[in-house]
Protein backbone atom coordinates (compact mmCIF):
# COMPACT_ATOMS: atom_id res chain seq x y z
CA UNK A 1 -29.95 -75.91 -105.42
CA UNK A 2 -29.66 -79.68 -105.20
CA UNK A 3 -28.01 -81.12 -101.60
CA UNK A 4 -27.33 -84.43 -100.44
CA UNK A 5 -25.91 -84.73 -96.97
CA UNK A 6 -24.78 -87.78 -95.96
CA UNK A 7 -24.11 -89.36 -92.38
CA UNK A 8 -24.12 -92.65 -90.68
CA UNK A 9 -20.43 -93.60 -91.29
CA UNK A 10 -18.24 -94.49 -88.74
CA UNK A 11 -15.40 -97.68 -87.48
CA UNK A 12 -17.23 -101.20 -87.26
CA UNK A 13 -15.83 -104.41 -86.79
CA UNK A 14 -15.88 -106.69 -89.84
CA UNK A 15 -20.15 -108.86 -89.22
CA UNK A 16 -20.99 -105.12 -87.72
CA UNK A 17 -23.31 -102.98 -89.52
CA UNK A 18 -23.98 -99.43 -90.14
CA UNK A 19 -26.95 -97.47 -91.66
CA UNK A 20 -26.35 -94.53 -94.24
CA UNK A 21 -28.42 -91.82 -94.59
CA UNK A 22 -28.66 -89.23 -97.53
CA UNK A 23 -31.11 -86.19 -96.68
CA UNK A 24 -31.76 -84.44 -100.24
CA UNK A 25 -33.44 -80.91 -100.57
CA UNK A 26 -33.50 -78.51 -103.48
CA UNK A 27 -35.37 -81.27 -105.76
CA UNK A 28 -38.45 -83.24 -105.90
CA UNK A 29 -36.78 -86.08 -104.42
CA UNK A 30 -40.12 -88.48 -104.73
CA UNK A 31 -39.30 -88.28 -108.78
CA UNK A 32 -36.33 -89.33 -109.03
CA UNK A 33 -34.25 -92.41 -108.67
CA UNK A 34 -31.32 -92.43 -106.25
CA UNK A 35 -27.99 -94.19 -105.63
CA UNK A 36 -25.15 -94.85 -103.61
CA UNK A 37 -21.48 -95.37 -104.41
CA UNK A 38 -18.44 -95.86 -103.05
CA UNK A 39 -14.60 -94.73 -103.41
CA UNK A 40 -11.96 -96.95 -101.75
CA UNK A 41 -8.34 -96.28 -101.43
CA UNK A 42 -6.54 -96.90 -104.49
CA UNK A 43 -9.75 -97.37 -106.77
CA UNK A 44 -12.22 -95.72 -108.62
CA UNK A 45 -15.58 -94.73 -107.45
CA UNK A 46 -18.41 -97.79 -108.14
CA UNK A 47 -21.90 -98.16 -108.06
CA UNK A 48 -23.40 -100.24 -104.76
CA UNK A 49 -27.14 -99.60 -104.96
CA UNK A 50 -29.64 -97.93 -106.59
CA UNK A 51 -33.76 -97.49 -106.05
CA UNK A 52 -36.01 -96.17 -108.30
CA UNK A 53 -38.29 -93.25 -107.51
CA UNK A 54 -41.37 -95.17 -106.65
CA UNK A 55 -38.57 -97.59 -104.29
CA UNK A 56 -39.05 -100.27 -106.49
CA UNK A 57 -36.76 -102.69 -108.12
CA UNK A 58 -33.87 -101.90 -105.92
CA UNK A 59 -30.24 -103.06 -108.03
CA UNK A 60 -27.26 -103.49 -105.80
CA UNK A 61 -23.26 -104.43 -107.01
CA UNK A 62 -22.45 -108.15 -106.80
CA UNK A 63 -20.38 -107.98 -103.87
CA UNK A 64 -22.99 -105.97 -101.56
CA UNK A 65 -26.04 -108.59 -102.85
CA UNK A 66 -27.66 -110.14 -98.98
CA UNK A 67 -25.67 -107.93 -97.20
CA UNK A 68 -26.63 -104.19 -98.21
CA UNK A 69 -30.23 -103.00 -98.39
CA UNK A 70 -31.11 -99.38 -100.03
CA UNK A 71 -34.30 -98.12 -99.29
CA UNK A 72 -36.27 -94.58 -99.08
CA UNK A 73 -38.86 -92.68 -97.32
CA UNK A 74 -40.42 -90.19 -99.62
CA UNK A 75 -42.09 -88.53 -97.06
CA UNK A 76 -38.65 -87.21 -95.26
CA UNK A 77 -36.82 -87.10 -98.50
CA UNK A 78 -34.30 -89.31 -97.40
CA UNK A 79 -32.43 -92.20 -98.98
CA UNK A 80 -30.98 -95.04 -96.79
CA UNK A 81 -28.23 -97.67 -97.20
CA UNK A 82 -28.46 -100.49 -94.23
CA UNK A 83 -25.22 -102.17 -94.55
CA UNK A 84 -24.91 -105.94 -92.73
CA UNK A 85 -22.22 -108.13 -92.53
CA UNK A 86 -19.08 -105.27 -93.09
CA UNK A 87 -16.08 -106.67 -94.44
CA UNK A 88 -12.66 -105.28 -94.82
CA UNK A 89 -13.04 -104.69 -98.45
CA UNK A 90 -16.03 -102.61 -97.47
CA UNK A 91 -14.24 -100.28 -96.00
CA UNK A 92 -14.52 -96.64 -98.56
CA UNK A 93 -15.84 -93.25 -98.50
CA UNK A 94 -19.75 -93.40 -99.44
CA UNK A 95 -21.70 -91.10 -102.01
CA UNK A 96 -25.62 -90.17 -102.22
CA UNK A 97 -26.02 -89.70 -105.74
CA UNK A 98 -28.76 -88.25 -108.06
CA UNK A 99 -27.37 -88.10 -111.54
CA UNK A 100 -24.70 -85.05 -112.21
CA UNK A 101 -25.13 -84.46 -108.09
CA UNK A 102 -22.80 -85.95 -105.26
CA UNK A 103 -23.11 -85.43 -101.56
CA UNK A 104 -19.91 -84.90 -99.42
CA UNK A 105 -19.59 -88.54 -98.26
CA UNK A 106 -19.24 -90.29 -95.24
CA UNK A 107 -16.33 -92.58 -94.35
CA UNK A 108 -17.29 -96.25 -93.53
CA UNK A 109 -13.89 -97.99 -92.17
CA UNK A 110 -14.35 -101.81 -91.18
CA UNK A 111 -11.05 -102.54 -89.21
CA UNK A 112 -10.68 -105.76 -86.80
């Protein structure tokens, strides 16, 4: 049974940052590529990053480029999105994703 369990959300000043975390079980989770999305209010859910398996050639969304970094330790099955320099517009419920699978999401809200 595939789970991803995300935390790290939370209320940040726009410049702050916050660190996601997706823990994955049920998988081989050093096979496969991961990603993270996002859902804001009033829009539909989009891509922000995505790593390969090995963590190589990491692709991020235009709008999180320099300011978002996804990365993954293999070893504690984990998936991580460092997010720097928060703006307003970042502000959405975030998604650990491994193809058909979705974790529960964690709210990231960047209000002055």
């Amino acid at each position: 049974q595939v789970q991803l369990v995300e935390s790290g959300g939370g209320e940040v000043q726009p410049g702050g940052s916050l660190r996601l975390s997706c823990a994955a079980s049920g998988f081989i989770f050093s096979r496969y590529d991961m990603g993270w999305f996002r859902l804001a209010p009033g829009k539909e859910r989009e891509p922000v990053a995505h790593i390969t398996w090995s963590g190589s050639n990491p692709w991020y969304a235009d709008d999180v480029k320099g300011r978002f970094t996804i990365s993954r330790d293999n070893t504690k099955d984990t998936v991580y999105l460092q997010m720097n320099s928060l703006k307003l517009e970042d502000t959405a419920v975030y998604y650990c994703n491994l193809r058909n699978w979705w974790g529960q999401g964690t709210q990231v809200t960047v209000s002055s």
